[in-house]
Protein backbone atom coordinates (compact mmCIF):
# COMPACT_ATOMS: atom_id res chain seq x y z
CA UNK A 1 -0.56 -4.30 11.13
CA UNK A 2 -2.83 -1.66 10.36
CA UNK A 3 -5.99 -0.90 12.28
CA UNK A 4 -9.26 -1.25 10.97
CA UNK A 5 -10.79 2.26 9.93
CA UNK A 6 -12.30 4.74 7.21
CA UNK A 7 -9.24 5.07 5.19
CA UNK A 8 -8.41 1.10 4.90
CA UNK A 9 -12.16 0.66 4.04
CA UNK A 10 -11.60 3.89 1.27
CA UNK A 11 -8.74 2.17 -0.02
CA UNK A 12 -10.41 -1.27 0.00
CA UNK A 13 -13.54 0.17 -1.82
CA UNK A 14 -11.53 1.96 -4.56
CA UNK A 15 -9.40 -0.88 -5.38
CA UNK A 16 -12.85 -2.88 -5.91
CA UNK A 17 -14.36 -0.68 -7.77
CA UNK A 18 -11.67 -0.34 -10.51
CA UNK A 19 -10.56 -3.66 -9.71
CA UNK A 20 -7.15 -3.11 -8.93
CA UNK A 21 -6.39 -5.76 -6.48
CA UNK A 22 -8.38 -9.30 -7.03
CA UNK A 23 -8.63 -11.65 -4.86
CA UNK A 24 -5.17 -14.17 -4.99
CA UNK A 25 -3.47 -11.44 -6.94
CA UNK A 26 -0.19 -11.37 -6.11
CA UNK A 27 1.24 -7.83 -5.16
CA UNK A 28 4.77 -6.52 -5.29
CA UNK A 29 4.65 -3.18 -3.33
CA UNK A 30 7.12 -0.54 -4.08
CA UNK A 31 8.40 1.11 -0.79
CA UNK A 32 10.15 4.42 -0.40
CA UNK A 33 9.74 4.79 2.85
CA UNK A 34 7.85 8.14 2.65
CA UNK A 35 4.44 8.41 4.06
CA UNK A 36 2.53 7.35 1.10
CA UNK A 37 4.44 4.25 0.63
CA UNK A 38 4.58 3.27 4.22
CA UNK A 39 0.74 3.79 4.15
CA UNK A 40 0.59 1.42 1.05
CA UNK A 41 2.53 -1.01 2.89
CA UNK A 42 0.52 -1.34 5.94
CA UNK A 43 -2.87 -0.69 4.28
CA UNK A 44 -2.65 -2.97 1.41
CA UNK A 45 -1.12 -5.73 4.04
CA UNK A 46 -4.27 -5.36 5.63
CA UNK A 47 -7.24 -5.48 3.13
CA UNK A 48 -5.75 -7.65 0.17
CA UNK A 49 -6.71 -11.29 0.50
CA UNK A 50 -3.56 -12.25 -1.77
CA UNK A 51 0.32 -12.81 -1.61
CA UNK A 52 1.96 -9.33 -0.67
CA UNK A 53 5.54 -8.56 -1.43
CA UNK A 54 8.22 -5.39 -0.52
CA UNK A 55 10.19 -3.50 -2.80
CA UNK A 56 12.44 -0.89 -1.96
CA UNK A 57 15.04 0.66 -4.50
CA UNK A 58 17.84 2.59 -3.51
CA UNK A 59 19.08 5.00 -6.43
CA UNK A 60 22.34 5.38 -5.40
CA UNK A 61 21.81 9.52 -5.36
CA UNK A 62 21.67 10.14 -1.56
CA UNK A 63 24.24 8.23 1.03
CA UNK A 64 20.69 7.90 3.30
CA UNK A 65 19.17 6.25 1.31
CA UNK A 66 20.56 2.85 1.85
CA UNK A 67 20.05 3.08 5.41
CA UNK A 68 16.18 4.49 4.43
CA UNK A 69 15.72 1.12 2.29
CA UNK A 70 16.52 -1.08 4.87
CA UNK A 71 14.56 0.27 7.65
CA UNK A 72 11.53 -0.35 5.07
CA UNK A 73 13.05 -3.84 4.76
CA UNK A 74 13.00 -4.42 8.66
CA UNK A 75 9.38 -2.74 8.82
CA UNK A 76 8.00 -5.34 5.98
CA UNK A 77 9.21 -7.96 7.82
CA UNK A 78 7.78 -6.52 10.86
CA UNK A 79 4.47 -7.33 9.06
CA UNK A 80 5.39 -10.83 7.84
CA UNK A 81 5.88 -9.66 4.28
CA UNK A 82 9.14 -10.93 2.09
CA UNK A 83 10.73 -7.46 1.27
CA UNK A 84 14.09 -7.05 -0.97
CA UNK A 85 16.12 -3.84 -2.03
CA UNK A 86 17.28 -3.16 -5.32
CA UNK A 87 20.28 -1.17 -5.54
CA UNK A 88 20.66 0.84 -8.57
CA UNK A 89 23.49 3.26 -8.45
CA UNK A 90 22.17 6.00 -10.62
CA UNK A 91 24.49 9.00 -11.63
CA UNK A 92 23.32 12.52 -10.88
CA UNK A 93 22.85 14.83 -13.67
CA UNK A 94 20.16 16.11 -16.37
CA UNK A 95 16.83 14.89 -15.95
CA UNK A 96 17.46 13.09 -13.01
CA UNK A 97 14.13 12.42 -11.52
CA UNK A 98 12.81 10.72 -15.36
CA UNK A 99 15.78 8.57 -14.91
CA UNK A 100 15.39 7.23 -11.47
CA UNK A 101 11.43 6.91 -12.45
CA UNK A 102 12.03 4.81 -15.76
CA UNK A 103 15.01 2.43 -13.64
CA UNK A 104 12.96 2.31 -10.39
CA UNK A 105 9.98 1.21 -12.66
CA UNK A 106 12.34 -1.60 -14.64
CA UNK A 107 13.62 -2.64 -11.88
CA UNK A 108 9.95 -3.47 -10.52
CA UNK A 109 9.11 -5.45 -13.32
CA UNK A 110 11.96 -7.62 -13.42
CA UNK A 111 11.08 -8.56 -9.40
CA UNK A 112 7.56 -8.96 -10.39
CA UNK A 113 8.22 -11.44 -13.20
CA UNK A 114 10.87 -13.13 -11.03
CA UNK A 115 8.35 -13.86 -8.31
CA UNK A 116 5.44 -14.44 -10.55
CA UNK A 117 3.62 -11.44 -9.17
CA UNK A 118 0.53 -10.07 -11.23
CA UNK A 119 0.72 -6.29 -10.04
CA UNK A 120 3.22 -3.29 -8.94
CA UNK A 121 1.31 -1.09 -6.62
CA UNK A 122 2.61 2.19 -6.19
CA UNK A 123 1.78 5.16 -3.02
CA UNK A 124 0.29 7.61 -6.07
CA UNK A 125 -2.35 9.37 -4.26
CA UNK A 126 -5.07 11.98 -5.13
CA UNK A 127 -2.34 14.81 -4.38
CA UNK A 128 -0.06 13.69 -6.81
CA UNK A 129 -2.78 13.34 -9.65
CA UNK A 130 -3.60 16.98 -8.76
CA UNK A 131 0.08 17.96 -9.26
CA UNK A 132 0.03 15.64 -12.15
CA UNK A 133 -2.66 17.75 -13.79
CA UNK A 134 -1.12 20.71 -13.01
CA UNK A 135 2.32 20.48 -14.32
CA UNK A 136 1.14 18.61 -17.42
CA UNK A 137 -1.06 21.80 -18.11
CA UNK A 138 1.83 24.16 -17.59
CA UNK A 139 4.16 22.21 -19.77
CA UNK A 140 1.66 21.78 -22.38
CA UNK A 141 -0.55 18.82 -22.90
CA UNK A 142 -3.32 17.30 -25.07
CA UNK A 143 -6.94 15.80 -23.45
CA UNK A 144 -5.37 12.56 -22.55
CA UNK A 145 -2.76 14.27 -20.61
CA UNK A 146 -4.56 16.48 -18.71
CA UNK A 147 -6.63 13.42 -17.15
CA UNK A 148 -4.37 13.14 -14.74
CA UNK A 149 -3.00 9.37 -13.38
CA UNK A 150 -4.80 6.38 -13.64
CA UNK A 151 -5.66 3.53 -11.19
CA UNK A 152 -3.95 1.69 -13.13
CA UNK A 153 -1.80 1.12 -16.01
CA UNK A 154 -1.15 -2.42 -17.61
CA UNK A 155 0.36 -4.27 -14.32
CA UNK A 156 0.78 -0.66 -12.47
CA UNK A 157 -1.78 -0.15 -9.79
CA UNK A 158 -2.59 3.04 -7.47
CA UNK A 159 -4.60 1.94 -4.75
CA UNK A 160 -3.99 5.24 -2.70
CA UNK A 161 -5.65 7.23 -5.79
CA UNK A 162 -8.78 7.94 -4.27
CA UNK A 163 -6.78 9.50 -1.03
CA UNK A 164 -4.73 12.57 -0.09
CA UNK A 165 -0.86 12.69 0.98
CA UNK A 166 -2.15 14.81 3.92
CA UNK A 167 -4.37 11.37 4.70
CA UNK A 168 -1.23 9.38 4.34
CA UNK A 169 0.82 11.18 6.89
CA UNK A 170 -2.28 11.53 9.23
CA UNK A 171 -2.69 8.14 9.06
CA UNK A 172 0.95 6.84 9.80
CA UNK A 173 1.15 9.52 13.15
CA UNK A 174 -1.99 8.07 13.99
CA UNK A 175 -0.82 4.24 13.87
CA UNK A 176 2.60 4.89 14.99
CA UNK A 177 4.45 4.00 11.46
CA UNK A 178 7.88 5.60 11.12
CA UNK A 179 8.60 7.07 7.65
CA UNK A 180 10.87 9.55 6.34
CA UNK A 181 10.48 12.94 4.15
CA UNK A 182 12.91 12.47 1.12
CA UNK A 183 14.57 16.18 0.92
CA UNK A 184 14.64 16.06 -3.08
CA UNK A 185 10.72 16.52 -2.60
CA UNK A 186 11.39 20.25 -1.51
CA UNK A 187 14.11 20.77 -3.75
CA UNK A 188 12.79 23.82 -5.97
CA UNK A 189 15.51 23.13 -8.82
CA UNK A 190 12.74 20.75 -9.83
CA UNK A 191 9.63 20.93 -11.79
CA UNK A 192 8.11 18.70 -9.62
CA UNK A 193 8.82 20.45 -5.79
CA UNK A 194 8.11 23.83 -7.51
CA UNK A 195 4.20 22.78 -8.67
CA UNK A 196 4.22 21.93 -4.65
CA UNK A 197 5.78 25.14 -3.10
CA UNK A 198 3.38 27.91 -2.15
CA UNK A 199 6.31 29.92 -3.55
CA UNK A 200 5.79 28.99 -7.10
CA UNK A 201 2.40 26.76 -7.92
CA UNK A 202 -1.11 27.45 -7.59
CA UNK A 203 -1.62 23.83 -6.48
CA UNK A 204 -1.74 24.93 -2.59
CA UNK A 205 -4.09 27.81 -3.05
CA UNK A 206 -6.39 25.51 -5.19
CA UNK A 207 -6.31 23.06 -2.24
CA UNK A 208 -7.41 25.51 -0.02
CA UNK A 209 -10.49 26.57 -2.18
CA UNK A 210 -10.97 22.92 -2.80
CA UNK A 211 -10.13 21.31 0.03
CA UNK A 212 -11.74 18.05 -0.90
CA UNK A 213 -9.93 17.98 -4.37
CA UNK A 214 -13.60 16.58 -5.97
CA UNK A 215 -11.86 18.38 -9.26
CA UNK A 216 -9.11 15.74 -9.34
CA UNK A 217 -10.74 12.82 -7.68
CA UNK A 218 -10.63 9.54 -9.78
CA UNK A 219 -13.72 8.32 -10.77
């Protein structure tokens, strides 16, 4: 279980204020097994006074991820929390990442309303609204797109919004919580590792200037 400290009471204090998390909500965490997620898990275990659930979804597109899903199966129940894994057994090809997005995302709402959850909470954090902004503004976008991700969306909530991916790994080193580092992150044939890489994006020269990321920072 996680510690008490200044990120659990961030988190606790931005779910409030947008009120992502109520009181008896029930949550259905989705759980990669990455930092962020394995953050969300422990975090959200810790400060929500409501029924807590695991999801982890294997795509079928890397032969570790199976293994990767259960070890965040075996650390939910670790923490008393019912966990399943969906498997989903996604072909590679064009647009890839949409695909696993829009399945990973069905495949949360059908184990929400089959356990009479109220909320998905995802491990979206203030880096990935920065990167957010960024590649919607290179692609082309209108106001609304350029505002980034929200804290939440219908019965999608972000309760790491208000805090950094550096933050999340800090904070699993510091409490001893094993996670993994997903190798299609860093793959540069995507849009989405090349707004990351110093090699490509301004995103990491921005953070460096702005090393607080006020310019992205949910309200």
């Amino acid at each position: 279980m996680a510690r008490g400290g200044a990120l659990e009471q961030r988190v606790r204090d931005f779910c409030a204020r947008h009120d992502l998390l109520p009181a008896g909500s029930g949550v259905l965490l989705m759980v990669s097994g990455g930092a962020d997620s394995m953050c969300l898990m422990h975090v959200v275990a810790a400060v929500h006074d409501g029924p807590v659930s695991v999801l982890a979804v294997d795509h079928g597109l890397r032969p570790a991820a199976a293994d990767e899903a259960r070890a965040v199966i075996a650390a939910a129940h670790d923490l008393g929390l019912p966990a399943q894994v969906e498997s989903l057994g996604l072909d590679a090809g064009p647009a890839v990442l949409e695909r696993a997005r829009d399945a990973r995302l069905a495949a949360a709402e059908r184990v929400r309303a089959g356990t009479d959850l109220d909320v998905i909470a995802t491990g979206h954090t203030l880096t990935d609204n920065a990167e957010t902004i960024l590649f919607r503004a290179a692609r082309g976008t209108g106001r609304t797109g350029a505002l980034g991700i929200a804290p939440r969306r219908d019965r999608l909530v972000r309760p790491l919004l208000g805090i950094t991916r550096d933050e999340t790994r800090e904070w699993c080193r510091a409490n001893r919580v094993a996670f993994v580092d997903d190798p299609t992150n860093h793959d540069l044939a995507t849009a989405r590792a090349r707004v990351r890489s110093d090699r490509y994006s301004e995103l990491p020269v921005m953070s460096r200037i702005f090393p607080n990321g006020d310019a992205t920072r949910p309200a």
